[in-house]
C-alpha atoms as a PDB file:
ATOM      1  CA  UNK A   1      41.643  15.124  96.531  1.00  0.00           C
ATOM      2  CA  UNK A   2      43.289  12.759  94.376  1.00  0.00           C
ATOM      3  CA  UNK A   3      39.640  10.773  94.136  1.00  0.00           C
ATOM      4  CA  UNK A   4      38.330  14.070  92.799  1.00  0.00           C
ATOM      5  CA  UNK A   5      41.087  14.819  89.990  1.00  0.00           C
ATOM      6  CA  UNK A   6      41.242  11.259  88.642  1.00  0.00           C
ATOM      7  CA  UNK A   7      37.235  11.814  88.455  1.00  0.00           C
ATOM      8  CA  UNK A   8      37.826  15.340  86.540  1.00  0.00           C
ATOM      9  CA  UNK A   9      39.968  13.685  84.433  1.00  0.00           C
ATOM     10  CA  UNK A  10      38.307  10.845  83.603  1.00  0.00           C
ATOM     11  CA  UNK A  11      35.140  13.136  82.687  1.00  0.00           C
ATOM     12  CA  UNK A  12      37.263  15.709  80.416  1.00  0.00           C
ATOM     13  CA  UNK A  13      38.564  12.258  78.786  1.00  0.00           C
ATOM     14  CA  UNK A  14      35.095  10.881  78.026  1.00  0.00           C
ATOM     15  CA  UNK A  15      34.292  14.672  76.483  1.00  0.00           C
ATOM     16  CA  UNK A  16      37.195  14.350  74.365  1.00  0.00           C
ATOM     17  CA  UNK A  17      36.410  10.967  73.065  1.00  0.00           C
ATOM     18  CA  UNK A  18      32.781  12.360  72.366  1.00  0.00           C
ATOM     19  CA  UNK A  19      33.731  15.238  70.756  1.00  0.00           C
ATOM     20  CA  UNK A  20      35.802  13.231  68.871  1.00  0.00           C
ATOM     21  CA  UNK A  21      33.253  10.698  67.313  1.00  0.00           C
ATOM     22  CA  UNK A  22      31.036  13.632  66.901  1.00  0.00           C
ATOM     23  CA  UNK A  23      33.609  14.756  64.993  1.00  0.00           C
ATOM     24  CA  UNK A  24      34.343  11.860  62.656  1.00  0.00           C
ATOM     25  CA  UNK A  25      30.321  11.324  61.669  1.00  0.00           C
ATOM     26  CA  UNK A  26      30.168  14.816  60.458  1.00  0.00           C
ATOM     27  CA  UNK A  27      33.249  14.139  59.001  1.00  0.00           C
ATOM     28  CA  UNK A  28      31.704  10.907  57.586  1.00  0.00           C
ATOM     29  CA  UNK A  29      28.010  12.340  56.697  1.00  0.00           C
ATOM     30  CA  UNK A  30      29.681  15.255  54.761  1.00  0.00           C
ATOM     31  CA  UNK A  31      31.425  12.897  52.511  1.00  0.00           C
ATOM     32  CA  UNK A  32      28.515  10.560  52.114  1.00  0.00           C
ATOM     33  CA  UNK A  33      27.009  13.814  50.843  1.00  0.00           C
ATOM     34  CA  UNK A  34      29.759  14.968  48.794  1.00  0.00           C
ATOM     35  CA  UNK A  35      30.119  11.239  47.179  1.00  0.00           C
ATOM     36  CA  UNK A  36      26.112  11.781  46.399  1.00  0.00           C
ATOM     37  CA  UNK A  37      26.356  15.129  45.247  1.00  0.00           C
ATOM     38  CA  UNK A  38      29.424  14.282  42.966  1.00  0.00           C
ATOM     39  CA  UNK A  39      26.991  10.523  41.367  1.00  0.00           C
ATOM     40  CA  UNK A  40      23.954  13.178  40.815  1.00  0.00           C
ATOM     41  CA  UNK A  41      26.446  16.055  39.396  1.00  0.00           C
ATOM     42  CA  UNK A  42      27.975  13.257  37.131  1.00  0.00           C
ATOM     43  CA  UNK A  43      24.259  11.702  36.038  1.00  0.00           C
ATOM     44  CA  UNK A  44      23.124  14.713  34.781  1.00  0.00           C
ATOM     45  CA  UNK A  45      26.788  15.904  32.864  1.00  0.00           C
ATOM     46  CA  UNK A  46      26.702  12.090  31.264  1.00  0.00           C
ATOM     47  CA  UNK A  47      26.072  12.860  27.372  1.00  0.00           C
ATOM     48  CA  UNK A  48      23.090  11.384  25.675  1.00  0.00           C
ATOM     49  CA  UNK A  49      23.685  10.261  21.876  1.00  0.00           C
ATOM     50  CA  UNK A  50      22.306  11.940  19.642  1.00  0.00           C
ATOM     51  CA  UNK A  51      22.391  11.874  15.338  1.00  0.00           C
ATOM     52  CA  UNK A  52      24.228  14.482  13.833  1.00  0.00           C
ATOM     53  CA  UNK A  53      22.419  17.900  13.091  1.00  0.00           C
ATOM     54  CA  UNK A  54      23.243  16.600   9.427  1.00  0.00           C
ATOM     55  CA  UNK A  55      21.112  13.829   9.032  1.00  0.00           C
ATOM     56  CA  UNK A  56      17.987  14.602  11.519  1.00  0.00           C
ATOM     57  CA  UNK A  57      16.588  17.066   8.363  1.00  0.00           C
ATOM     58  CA  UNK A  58      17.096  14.333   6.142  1.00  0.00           C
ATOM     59  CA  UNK A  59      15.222  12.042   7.721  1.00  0.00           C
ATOM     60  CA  UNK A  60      12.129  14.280   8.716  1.00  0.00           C
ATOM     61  CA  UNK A  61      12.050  15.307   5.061  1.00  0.00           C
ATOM     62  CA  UNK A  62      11.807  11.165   4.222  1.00  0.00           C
ATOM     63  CA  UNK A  63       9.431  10.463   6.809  1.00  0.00           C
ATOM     64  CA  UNK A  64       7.467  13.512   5.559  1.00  0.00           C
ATOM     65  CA  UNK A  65       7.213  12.603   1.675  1.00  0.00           C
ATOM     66  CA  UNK A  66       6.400   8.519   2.895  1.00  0.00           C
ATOM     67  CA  UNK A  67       3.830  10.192   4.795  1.00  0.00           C
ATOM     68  CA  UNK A  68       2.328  12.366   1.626  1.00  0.00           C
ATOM     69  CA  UNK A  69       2.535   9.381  -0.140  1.00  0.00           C
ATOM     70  CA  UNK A  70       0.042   7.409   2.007  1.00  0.00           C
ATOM     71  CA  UNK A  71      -2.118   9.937   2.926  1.00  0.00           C
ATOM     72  CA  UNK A  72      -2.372  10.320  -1.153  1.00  0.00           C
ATOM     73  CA  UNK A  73      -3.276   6.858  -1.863  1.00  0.00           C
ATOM     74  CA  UNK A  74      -5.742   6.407   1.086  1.00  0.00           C
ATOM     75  CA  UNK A  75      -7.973   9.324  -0.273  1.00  0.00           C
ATOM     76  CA  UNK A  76      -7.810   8.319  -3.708  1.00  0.00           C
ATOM     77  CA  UNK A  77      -8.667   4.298  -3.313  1.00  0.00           C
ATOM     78  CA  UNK A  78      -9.148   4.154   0.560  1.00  0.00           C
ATOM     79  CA  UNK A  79     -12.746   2.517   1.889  1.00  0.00           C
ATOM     80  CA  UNK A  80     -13.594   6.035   3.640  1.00  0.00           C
ATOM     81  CA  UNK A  81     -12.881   7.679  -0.090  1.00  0.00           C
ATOM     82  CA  UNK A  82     -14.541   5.390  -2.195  1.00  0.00           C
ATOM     83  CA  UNK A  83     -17.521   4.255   0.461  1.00  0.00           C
ATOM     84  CA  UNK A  84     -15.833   0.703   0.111  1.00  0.00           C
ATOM     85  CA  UNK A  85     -13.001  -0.819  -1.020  1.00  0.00           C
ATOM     86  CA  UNK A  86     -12.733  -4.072  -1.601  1.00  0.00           C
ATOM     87  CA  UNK A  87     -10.464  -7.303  -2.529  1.00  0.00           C
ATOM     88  CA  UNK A  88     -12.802 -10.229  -3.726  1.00  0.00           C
ATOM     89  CA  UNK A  89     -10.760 -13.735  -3.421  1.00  0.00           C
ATOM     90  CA  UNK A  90     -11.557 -17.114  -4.070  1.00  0.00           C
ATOM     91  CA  UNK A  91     -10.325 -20.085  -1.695  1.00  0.00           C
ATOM     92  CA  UNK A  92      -7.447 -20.206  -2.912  1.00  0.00           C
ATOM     93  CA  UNK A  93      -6.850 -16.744  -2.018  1.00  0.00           C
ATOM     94  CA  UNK A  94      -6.467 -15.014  -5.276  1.00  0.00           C
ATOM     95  CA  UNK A  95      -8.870 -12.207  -6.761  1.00  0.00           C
ATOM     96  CA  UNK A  96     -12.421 -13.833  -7.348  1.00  0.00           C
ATOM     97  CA  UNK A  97     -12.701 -14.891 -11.320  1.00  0.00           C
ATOM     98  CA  UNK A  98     -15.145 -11.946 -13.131  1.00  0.00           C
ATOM     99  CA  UNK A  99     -16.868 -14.653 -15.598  1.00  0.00           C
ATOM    100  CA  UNK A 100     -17.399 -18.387 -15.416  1.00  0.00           C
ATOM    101  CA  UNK A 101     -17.084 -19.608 -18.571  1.00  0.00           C
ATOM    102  CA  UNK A 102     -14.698 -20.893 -20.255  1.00  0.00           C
ATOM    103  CA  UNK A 103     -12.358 -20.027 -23.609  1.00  0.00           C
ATOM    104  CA  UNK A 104     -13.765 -22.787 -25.724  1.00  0.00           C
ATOM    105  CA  UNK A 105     -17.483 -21.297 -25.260  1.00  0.00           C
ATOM    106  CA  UNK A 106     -16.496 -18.373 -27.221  1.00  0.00           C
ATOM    107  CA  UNK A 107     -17.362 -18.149 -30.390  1.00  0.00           C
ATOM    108  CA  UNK A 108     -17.404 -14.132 -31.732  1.00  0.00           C
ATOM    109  CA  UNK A 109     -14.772 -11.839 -29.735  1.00  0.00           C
ATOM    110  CA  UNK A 110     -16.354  -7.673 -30.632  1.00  0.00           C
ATOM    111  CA  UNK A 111     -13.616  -4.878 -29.951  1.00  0.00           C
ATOM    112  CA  UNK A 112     -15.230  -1.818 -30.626  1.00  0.00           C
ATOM    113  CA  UNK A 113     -13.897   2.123 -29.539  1.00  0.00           C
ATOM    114  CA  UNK A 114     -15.236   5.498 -30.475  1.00  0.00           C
ATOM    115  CA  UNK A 115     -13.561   5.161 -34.146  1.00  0.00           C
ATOM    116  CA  UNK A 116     -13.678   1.613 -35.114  1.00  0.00           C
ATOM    117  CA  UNK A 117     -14.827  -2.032 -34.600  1.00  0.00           C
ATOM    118  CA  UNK A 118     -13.365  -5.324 -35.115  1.00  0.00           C
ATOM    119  CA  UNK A 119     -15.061  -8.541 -34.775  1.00  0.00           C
ATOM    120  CA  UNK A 120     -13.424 -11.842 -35.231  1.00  0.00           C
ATOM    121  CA  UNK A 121     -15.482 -15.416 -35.310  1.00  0.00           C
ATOM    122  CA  UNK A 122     -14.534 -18.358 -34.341  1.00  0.00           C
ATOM    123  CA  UNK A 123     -14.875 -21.354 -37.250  1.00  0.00           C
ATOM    124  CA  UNK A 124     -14.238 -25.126 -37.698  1.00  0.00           C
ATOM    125  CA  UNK A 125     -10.352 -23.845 -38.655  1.00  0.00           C
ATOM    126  CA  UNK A 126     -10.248 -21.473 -35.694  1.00  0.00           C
ATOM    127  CA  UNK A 127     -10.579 -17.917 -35.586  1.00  0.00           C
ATOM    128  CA  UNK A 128     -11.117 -15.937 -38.288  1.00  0.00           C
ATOM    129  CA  UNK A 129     -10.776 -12.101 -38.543  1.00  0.00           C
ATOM    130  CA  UNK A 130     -12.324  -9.841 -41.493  1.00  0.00           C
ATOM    131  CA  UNK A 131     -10.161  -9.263 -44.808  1.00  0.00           C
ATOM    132  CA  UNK A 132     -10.191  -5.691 -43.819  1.00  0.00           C
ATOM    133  CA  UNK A 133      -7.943  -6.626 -40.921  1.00  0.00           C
ATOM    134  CA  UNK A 134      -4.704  -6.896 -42.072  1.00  0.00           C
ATOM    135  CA  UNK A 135      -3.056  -7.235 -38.584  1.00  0.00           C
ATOM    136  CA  UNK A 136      -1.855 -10.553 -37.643  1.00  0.00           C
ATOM    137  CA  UNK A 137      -0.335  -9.456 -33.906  1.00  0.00           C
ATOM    138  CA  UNK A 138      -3.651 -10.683 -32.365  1.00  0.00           C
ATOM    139  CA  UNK A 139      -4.261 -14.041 -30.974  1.00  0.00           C
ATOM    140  CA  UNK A 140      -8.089 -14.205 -30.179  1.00  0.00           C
ATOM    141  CA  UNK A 141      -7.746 -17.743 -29.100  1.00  0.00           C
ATOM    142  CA  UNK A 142      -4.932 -16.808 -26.431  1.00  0.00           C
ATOM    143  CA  UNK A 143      -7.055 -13.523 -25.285  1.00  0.00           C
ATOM    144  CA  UNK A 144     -10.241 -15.847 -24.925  1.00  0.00           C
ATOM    145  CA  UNK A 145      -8.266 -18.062 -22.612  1.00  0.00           C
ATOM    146  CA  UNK A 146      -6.722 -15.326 -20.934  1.00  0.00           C
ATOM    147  CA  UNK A 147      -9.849 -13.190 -20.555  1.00  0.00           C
ATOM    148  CA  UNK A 148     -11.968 -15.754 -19.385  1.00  0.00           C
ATOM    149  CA  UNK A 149      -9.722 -16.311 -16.044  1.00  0.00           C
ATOM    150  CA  UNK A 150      -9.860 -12.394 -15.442  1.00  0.00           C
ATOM    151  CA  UNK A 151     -10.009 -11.332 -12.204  1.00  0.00           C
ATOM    152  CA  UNK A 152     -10.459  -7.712 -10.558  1.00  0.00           C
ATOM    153  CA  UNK A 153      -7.735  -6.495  -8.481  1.00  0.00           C
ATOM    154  CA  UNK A 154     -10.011  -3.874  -6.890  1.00  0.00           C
ATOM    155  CA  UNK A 155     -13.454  -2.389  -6.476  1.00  0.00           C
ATOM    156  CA  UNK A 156     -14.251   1.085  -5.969  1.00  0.00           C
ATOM    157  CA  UNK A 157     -16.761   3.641  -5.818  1.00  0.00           C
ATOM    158  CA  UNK A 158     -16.184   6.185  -8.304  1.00  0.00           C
ATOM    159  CA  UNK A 159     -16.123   9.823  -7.068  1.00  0.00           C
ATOM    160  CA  UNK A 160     -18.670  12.357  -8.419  1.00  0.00           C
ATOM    161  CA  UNK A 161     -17.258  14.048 -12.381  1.00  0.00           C
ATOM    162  CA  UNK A 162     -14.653  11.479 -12.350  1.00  0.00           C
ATOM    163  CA  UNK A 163     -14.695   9.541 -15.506  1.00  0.00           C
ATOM    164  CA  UNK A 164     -11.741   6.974 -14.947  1.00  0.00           C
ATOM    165  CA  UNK A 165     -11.717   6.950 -19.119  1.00  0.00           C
ATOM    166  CA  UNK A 166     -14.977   5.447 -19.429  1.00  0.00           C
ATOM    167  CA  UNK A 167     -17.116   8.018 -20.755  1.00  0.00           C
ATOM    168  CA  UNK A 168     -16.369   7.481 -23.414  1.00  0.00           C
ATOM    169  CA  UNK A 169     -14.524   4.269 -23.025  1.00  0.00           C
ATOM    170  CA  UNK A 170     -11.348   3.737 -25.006  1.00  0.00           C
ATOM    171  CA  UNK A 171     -12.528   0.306 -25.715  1.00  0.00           C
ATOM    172  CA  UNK A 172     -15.914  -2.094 -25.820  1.00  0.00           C
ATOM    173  CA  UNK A 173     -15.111  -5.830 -25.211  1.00  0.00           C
ATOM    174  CA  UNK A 174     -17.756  -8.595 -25.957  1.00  0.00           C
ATOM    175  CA  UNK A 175     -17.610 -11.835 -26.252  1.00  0.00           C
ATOM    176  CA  UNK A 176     -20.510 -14.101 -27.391  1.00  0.00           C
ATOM    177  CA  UNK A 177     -20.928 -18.577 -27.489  1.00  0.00           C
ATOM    178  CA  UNK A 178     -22.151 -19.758 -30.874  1.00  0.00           C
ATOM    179  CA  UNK A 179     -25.906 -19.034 -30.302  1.00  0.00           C
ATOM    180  CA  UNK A 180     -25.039 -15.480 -29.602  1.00  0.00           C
ATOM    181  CA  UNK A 181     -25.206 -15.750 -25.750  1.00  0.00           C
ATOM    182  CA  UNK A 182     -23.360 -12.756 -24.121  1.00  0.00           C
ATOM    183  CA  UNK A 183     -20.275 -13.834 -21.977  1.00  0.00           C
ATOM    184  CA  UNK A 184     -19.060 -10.747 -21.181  1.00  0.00           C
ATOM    185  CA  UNK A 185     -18.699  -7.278 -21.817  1.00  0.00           C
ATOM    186  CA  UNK A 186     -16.850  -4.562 -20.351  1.00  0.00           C
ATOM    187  CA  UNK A 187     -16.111  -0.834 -21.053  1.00  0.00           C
ATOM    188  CA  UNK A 188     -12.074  -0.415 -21.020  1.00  0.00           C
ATOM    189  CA  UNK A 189     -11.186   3.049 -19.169  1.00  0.00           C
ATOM    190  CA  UNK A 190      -8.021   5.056 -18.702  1.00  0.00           C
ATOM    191  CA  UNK A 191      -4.931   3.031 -17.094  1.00  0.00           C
ATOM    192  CA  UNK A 192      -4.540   3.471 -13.310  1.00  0.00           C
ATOM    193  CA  UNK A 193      -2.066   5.850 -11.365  1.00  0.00           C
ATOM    194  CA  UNK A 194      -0.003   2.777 -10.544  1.00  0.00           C
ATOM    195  CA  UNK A 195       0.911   2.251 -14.457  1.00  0.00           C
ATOM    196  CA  UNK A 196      -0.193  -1.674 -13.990  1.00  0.00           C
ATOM    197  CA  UNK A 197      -3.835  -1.862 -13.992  1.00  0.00           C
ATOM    198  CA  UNK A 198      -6.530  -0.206 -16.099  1.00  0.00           C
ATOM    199  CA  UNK A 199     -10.028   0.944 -14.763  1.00  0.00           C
ATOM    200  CA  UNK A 200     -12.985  -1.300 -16.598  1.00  0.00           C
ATOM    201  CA  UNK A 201     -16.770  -1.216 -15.969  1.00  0.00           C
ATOM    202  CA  UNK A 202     -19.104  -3.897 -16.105  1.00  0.00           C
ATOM    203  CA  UNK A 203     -22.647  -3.923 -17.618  1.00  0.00           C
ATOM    204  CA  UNK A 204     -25.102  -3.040 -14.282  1.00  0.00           C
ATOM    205  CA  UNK A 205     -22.198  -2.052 -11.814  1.00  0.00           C
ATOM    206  CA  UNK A 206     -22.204   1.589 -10.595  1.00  0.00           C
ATOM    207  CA  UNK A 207     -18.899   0.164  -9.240  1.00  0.00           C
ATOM    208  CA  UNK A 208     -15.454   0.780 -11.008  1.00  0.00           C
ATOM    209  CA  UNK A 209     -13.114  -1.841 -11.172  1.00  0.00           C
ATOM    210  CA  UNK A 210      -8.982  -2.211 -11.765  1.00  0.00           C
ATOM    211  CA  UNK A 211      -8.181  -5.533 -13.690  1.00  0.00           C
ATOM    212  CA  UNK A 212      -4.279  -5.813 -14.500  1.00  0.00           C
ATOM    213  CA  UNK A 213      -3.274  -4.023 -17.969  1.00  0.00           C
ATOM    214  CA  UNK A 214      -2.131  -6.850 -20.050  1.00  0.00           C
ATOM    215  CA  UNK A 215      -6.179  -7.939 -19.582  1.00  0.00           C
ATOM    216  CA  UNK A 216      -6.715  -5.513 -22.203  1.00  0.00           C
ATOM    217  CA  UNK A 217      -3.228  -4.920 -23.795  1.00  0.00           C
ATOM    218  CA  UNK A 218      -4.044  -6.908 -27.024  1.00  0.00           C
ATOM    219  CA  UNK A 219      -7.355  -5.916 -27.627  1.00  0.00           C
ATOM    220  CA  UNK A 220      -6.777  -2.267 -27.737  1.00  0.00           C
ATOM    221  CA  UNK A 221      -3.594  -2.901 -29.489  1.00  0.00           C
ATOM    222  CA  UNK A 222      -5.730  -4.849 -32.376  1.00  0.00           C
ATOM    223  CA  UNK A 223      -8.490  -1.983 -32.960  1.00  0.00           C
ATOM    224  CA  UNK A 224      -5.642   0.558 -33.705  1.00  0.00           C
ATOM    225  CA  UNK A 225      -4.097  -1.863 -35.933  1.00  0.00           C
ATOM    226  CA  UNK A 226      -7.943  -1.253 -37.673  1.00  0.00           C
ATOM    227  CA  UNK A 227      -8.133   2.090 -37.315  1.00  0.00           C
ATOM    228  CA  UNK A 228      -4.190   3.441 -36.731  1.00  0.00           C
END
C-alpha cells in the first residue's frame, strides 16, 4: 500500500514538473515572439529623412531648366544635329591652325562688306592704308600675326534656310603675299549664341565654322570706320 502511494505520488510529481516546463517555454516562445514583433513594429515606425516639402520643388525646377539647357545645345551644335561635330587639334592639343603661313608673307590685307572695302598694302615702311581711311585704330601688322595662327573652335553642318550671317556675310577677309598669292579668305557671319565666337566660312567648305570673336573684332571694326 505504501509502495503504491509513494508510486502515485511520485508520478503526479513528475506531471507537475512537466506541466511546469511546458509552461515556462510557452512562457518563453511567447516573449521571443513578442520581443520580434516589438524589433519588426519598431523597423517599420523608424523615420526615414527626408528634405523639406520646401526645397524638393526647388530643386526639380533646377534640375529641370539644367536639363532644357542641354537638351538645347545638343540639337543646335550636337553631332546627331549637325551630321558631325567636330574639334580638330594639333599635338599639342589645341584647335588645328586654319592656314599655314605666316604674318610676314602677307603683303595686301582686303576687308570688304556689303557697303564698303578697305584694302591696306604692305610697303618697305610697313603697312600702308588709303588716304581715304582716316582711321588709325587698326593694326594690320598685329591682325596678320594674329590671323595667321587662327584656329576653329568648331565645325558644323549647317541646317537647311539657316544662314549663320553669311548670306550675305557681314564681312570678306583676304589676304594676299606680294605676288598676289591668296592666303586666305573667309566670309565673316553673325556672332554665335555663346556671345564669344562668330560663325565664318571658308572658300570650298559646305561646312560652317566658329573661330573666337576677337579673330575678326578689328577687321569689322576698321570697315565701319570706312563706311560708319
Amino acid at each position: 500500500m505504501n509502495a503504491t502511494k509513494t508510486a502515485a505520488t511520485s508520478t503526479a510529481a513528475t506531471a507537475v514538473t512537466t506541466a511546469t516546463s511546458a509552461t515556462s517555454a510557452t512562457a518563453a516562445t511567447a516573449a521571443a515572439a513578442a520581443t520580434v514583433a516589438t524589433a519588426a513594429t519598431t523597423t517599420r515606425t523608424t523615420p526615414v529623412a527626408r528634405l523639406p516639402a520646401r526645397l524638393v520643388w526647388p530643386l526639380l525646377l533646377a534640375a529641370g531648366v539644367a536639363l532644357s539647357a542641354w537638351q538645347w545645345r545638343e540639337a543646335t551644335e550636337s553631332p546627331a544635329a549637325h551630321g558631325g561635330h567636330s574639334h580638330l587639334h594639333d599635338d599639342t592639343g589645341k584647335p588645328a591652325r586654319l592656314y599655314a603661313w605666316n604674318a610676314d608673307q602677307a603683303a595686301r590685307i582686303t576687308l570688304s562688306t556689303p557697303a564698303a572695302a578697305l584694302t591696306l598694302t604692305r610697303g618697305a615702311s610697313g603697312w600702308a592704308a588709303p588716304p581715304a581711311h582716316t582711321g588709325k585704330a587698326f593694326d594690320a601688322a598685329d591682325f596678320v600675326s594674329l590671323f595667321s595662327q587662327a584656329r576653329s573652335d568648331r565645325i558644323l553642318s549647317p541646317h537647311p534656310g539657316e544662314s549663320y550671317g553669311l548670306d550675305p556675310a557681314a564681312l570678306h577677309i583676304a589676304i594676299d603675299d606680294a605676288q598676289g598669292v591668296a592666303l586666305a579668305r573667309m566670309a565673316v557671319g553673325a556672332m554665335a549664341p555663346d556671345g564669344l565666337g562668330r560663325y565664318v566660312q571658308l572658300p570650298g567648305e559646305a561646312q560652317v565654322r566658329i573661330i573666337p570673336d576677337y579673330q575678326t573684332r578689328a577687321p569689322l571694326a576698321a570697315v565701319i570706320q570706312v563706311n560708319p
